[in-house]
C-alpha atoms as a PDB file:
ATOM      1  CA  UNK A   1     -12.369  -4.349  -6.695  1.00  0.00           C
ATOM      2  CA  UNK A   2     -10.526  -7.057  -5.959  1.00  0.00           C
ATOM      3  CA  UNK A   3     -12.507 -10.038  -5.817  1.00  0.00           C
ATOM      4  CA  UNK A   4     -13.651  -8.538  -9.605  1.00  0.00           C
ATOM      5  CA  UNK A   5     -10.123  -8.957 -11.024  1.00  0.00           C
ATOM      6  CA  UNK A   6      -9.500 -11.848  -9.195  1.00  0.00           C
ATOM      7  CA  UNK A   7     -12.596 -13.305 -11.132  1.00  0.00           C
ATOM      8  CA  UNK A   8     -11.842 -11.978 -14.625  1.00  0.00           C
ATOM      9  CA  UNK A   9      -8.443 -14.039 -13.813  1.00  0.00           C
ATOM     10  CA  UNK A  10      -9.955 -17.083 -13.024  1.00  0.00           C
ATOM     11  CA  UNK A  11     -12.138 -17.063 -16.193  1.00  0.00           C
ATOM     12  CA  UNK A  12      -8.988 -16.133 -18.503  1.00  0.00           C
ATOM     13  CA  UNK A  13      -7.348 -19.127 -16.653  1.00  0.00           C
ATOM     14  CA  UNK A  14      -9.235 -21.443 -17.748  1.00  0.00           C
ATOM     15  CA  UNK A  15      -7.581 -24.348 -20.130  1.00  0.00           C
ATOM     16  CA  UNK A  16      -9.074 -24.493 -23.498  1.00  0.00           C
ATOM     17  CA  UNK A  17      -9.167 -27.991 -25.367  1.00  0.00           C
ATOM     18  CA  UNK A  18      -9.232 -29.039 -28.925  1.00  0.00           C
ATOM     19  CA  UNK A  19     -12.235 -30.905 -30.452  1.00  0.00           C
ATOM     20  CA  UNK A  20     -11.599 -32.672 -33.761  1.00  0.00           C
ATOM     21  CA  UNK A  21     -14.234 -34.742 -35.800  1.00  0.00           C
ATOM     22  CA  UNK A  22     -12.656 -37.760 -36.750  1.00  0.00           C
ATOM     23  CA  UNK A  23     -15.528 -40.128 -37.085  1.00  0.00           C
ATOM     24  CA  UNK A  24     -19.185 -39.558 -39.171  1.00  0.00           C
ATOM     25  CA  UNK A  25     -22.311 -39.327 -37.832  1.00  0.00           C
ATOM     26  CA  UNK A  26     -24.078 -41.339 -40.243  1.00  0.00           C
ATOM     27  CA  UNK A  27     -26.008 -43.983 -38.284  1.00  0.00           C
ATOM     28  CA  UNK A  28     -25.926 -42.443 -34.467  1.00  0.00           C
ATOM     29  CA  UNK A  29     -28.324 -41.839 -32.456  1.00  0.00           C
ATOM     30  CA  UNK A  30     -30.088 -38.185 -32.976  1.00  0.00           C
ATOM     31  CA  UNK A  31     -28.245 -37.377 -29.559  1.00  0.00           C
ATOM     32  CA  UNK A  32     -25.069 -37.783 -30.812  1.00  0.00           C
ATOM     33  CA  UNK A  33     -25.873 -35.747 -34.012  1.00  0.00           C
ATOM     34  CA  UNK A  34     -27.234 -32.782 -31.785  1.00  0.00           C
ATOM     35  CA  UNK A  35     -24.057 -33.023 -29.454  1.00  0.00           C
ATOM     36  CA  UNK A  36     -21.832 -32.943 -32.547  1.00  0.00           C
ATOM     37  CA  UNK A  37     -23.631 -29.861 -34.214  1.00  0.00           C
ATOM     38  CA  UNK A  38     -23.769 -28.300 -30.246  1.00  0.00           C
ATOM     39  CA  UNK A  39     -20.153 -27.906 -30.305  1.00  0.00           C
ATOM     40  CA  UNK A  40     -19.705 -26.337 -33.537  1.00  0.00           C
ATOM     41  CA  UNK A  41     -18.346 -28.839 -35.474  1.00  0.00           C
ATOM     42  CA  UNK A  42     -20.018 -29.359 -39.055  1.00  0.00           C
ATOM     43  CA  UNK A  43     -17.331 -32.407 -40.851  1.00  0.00           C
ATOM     44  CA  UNK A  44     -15.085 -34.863 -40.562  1.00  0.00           C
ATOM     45  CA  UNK A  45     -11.674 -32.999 -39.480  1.00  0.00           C
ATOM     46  CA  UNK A  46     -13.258 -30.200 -38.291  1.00  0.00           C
ATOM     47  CA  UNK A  47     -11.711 -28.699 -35.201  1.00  0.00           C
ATOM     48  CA  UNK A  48     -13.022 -26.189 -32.848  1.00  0.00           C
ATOM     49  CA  UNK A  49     -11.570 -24.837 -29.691  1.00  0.00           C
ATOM     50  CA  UNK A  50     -13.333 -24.439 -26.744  1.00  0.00           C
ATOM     51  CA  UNK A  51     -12.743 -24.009 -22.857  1.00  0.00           C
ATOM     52  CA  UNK A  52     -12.749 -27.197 -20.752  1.00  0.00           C
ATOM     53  CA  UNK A  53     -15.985 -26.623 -18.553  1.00  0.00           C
ATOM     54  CA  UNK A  54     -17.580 -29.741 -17.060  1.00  0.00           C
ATOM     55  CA  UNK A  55     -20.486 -29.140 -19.514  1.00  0.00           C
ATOM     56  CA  UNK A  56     -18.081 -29.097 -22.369  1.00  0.00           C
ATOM     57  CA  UNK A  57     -16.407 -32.498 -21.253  1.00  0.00           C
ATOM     58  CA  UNK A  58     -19.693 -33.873 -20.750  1.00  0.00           C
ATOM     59  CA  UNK A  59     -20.229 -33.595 -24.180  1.00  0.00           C
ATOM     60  CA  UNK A  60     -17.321 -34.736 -25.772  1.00  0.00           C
ATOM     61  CA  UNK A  61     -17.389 -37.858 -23.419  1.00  0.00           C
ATOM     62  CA  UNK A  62     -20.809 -38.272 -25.071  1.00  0.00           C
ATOM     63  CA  UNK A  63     -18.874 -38.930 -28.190  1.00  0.00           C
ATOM     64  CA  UNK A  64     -15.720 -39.906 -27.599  1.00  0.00           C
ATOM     65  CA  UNK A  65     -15.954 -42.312 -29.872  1.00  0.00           C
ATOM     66  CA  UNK A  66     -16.586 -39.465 -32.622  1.00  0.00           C
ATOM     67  CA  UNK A  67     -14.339 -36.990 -31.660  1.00  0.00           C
ATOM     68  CA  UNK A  68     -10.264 -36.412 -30.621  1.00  0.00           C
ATOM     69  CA  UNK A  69      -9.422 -34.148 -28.105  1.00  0.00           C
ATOM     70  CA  UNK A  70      -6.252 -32.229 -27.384  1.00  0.00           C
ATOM     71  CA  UNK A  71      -4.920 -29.452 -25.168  1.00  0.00           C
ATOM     72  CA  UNK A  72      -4.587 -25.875 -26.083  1.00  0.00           C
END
């Protein structure tokens, strides 16, 4: 019973970041594009919010270049 709450805490402790499009995706590479529509965001100054796993920092470093990231 107690490891259980102890793991729902860890998972609501997790931070949660920011993701803002702030660059096109006109001439990338199709990996780019797919990593862009992966994480939900669809235009330039779109922002979605997400929680910082290492697979969700993987793909914003993909496109850092793209993108502008922020705490939540």
């Amino acid at each position: 019973m107690i490891n259980q709450i102890g793991l729902i805490m860890a998972k609501n402790s997790l931070k949660k970041i920011k993701i803002t499009q702030i660059r096109s995706v006109i001439n990338r590479t199709q990996d780019q594009k797919r990593t862009v529509k992966a994480l939900g965001l669809r235009r330039i100054r779109h922002s979605v919010v997400h929680n910082a796993t290492p697979q969700i920092l993987g793909m914003v470093n993909k496109i850092k270049h793209l993108v502008q990231t922020e705490e939540v």
